[in-house]
PDB file of N, CA and C in Angstrom:
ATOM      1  N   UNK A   1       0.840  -1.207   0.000  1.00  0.00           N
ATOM      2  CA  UNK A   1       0.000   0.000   0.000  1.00  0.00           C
ATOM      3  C   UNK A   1       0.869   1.249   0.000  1.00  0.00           C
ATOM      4  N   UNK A   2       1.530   1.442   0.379  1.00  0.00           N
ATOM      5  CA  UNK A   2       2.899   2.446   1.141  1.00  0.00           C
ATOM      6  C   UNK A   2       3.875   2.551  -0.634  1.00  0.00           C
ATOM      7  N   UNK A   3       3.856   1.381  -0.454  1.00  0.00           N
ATOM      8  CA  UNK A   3       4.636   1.497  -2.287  1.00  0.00           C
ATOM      9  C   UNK A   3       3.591   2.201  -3.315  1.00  0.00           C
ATOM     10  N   UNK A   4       2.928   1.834  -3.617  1.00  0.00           N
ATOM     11  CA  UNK A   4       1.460   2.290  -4.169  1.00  0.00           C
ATOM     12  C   UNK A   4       1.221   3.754  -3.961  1.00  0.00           C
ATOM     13  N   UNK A   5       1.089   4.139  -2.671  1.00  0.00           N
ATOM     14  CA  UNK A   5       0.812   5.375  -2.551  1.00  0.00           C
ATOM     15  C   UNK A   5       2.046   6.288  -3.022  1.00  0.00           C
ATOM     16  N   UNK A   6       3.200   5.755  -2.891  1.00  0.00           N
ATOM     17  CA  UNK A   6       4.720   6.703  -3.025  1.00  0.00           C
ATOM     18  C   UNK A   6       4.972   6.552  -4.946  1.00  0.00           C
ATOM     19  N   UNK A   7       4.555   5.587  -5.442  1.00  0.00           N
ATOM     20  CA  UNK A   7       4.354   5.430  -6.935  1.00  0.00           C
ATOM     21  C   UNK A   7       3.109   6.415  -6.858  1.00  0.00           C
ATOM     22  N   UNK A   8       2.004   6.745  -6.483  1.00  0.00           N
ATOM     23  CA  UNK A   8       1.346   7.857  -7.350  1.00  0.00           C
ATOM     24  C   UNK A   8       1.604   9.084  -7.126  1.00  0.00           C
ATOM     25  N   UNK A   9       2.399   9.295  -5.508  1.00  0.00           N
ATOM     26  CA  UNK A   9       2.641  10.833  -5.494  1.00  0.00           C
ATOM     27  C   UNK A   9       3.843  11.223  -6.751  1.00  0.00           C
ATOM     28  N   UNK A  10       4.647  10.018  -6.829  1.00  0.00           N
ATOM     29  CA  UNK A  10       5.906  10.736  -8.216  1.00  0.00           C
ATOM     30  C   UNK A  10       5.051  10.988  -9.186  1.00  0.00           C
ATOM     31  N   UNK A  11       4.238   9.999  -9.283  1.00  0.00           N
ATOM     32  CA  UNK A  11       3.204  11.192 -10.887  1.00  0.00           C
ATOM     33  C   UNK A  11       2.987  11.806 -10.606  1.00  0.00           C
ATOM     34  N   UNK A  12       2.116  12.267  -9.652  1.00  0.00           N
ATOM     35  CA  UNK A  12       1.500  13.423  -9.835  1.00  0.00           C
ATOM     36  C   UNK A  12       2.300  14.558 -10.069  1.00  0.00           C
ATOM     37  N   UNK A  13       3.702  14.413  -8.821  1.00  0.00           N
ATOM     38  CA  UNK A  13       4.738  15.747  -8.878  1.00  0.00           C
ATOM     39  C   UNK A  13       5.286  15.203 -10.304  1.00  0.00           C
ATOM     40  N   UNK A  14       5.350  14.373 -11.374  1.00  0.00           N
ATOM     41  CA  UNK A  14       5.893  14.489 -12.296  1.00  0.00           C
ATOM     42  C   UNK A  14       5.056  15.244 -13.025  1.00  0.00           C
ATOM     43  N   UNK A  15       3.755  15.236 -12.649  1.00  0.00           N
ATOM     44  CA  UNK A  15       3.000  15.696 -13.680  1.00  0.00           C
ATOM     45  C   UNK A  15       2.586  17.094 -13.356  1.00  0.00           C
ATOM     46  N   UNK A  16       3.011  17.528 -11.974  1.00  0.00           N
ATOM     47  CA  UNK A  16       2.794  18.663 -11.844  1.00  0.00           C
ATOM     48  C   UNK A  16       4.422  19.850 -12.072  1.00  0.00           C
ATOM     49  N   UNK A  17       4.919  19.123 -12.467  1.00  0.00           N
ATOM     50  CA  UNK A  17       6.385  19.495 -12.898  1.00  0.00           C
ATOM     51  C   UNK A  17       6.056  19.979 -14.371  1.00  0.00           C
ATOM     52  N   UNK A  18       5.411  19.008 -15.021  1.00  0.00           N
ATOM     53  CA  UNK A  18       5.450  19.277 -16.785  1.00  0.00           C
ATOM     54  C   UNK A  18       4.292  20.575 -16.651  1.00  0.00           C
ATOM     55  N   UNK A  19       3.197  20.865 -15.531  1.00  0.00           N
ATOM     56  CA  UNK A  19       2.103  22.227 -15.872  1.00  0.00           C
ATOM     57  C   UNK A  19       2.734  23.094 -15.353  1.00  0.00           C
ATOM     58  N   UNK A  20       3.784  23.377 -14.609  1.00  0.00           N
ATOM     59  CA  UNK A  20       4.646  23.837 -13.859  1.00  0.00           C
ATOM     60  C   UNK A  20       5.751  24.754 -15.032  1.00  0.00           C
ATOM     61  N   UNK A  21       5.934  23.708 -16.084  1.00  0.00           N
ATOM     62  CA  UNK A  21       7.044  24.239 -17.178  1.00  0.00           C
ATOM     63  C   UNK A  21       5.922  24.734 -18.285  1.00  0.00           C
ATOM     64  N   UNK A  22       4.935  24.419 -18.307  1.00  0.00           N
ATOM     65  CA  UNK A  22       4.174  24.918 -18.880  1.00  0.00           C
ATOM     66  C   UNK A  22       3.575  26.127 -19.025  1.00  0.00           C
ATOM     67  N   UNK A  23       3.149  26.387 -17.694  1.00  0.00           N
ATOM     68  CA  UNK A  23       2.574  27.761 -17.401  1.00  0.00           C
ATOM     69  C   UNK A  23       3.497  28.815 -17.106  1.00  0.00           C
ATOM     70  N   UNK A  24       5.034  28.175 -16.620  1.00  0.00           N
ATOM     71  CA  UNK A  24       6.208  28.974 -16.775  1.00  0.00           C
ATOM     72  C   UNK A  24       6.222  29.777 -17.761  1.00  0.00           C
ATOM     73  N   UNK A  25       5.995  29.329 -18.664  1.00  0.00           N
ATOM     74  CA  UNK A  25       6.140  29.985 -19.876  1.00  0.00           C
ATOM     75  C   UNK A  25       5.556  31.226 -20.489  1.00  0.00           C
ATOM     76  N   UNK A  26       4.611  31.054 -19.989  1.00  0.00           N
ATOM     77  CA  UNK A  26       3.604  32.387 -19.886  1.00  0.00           C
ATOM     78  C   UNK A  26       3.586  33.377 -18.941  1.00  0.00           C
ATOM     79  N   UNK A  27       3.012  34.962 -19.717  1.00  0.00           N
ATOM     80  CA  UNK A  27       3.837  35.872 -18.819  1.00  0.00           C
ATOM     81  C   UNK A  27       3.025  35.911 -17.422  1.00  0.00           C
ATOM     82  N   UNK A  28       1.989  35.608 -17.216  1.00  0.00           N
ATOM     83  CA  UNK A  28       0.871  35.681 -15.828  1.00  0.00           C
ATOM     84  C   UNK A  28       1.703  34.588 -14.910  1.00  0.00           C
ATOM     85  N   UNK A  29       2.041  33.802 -15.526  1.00  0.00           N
ATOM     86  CA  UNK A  29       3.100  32.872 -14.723  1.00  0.00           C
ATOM     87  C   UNK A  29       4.095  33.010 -13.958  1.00  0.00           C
ATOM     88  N   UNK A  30       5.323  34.049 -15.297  1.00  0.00           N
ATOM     89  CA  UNK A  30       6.332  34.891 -14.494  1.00  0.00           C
ATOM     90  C   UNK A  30       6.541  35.667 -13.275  1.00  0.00           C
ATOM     91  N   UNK A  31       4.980  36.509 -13.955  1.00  0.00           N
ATOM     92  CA  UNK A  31       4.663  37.102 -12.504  1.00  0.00           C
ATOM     93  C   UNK A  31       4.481  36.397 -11.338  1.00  0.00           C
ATOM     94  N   UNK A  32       3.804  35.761 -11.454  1.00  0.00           N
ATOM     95  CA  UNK A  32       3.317  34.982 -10.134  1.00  0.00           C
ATOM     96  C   UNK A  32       4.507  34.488  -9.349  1.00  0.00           C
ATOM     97  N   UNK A  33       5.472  33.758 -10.356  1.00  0.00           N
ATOM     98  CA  UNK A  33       6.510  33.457  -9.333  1.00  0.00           C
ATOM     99  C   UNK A  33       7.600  34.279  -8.696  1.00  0.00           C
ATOM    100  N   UNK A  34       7.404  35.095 -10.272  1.00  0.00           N
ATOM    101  CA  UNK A  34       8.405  36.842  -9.061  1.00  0.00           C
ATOM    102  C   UNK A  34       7.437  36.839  -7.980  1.00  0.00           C
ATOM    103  N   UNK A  35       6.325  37.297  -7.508  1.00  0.00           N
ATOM    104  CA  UNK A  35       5.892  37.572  -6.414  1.00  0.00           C
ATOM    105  C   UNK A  35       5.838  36.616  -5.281  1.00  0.00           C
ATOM    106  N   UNK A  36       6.118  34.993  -5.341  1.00  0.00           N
ATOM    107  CA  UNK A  36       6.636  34.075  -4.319  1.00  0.00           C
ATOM    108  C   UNK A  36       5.362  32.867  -4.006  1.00  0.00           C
ATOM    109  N   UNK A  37       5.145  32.978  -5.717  1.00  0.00           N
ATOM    110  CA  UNK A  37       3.982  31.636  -6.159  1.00  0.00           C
ATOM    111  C   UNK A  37       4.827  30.354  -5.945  1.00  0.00           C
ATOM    112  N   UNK A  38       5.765  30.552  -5.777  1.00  0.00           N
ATOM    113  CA  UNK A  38       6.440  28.959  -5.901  1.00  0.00           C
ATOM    114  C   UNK A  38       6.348  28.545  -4.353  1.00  0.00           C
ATOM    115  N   UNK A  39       6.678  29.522  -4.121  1.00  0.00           N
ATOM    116  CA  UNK A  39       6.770  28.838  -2.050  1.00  0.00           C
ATOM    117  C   UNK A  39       5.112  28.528  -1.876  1.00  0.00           C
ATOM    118  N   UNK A  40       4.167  28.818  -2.554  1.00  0.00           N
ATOM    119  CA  UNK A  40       2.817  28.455  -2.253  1.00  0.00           C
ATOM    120  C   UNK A  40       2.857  26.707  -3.017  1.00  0.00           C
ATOM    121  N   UNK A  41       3.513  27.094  -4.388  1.00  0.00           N
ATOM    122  CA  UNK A  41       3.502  25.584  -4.617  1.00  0.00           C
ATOM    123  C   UNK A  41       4.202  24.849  -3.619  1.00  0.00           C
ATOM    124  N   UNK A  42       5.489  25.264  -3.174  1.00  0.00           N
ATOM    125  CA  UNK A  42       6.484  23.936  -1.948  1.00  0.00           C
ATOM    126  C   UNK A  42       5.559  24.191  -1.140  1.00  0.00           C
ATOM    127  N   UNK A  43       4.769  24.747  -0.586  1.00  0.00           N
ATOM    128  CA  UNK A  43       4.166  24.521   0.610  1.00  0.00           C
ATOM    129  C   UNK A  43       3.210  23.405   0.306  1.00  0.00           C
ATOM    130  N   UNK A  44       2.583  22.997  -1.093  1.00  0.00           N
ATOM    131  CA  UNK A  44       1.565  22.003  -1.141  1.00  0.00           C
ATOM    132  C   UNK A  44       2.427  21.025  -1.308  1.00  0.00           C
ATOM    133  N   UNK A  45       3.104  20.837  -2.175  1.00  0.00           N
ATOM    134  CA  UNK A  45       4.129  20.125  -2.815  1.00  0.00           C
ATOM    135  C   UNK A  45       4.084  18.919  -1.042  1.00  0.00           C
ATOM    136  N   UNK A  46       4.981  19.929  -0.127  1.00  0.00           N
ATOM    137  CA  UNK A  46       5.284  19.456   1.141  1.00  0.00           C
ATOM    138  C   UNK A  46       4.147  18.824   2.032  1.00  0.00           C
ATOM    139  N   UNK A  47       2.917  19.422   1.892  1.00  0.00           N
ATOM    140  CA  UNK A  47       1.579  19.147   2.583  1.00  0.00           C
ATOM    141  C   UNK A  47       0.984  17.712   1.986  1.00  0.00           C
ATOM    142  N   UNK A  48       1.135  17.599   0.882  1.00  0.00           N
ATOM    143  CA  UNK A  48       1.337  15.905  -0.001  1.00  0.00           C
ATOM    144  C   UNK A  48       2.187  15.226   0.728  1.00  0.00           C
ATOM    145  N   UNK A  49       3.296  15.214   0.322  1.00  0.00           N
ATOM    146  CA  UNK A  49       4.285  14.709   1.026  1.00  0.00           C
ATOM    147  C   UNK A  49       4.484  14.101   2.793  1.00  0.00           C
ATOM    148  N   UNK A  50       3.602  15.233   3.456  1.00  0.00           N
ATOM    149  CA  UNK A  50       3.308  14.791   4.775  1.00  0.00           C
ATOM    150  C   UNK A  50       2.109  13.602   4.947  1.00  0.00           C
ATOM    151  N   UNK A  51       1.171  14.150   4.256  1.00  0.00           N
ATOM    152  CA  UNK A  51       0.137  13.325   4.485  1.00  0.00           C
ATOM    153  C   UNK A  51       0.335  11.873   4.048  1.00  0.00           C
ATOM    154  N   UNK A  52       1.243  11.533   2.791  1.00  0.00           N
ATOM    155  CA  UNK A  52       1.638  10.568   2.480  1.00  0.00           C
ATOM    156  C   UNK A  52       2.477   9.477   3.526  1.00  0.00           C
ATOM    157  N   UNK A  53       3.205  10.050   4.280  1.00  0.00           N
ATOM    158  CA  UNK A  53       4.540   9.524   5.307  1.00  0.00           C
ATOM    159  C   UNK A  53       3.844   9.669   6.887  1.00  0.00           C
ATOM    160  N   UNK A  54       2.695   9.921   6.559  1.00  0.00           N
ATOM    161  CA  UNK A  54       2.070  10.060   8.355  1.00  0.00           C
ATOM    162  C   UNK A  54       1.713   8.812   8.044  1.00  0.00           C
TER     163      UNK A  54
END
């Protein structure tokens, strides 16, 4: 189960990696992460990650 669950969180962050380079790309994007959109993403990123390992 534990394997299972740690195999779907890498998709998802794989897959949230590829909308990630995606929307990078665009200028509403740029902005967002100049202003400190990414630490909102590590903060979920991390909040996955916990809930997974509790």
């Amino acid at each position: 189960m534990k394997m299972m669950a740690t195999i779907n969180v890498t998709n998802q962050a794989i897959h949230i990696q590829f909308q990630i380079n995606a929307a990078y790309s665009s200028k509403e994007s740029r902005r967002f992460f100049r202003n400190g959109g990414h630490r909102i993403l590590f903060d979920c990123i991390q909040y996955y990650a916990t809930l997974i390992y509790l």
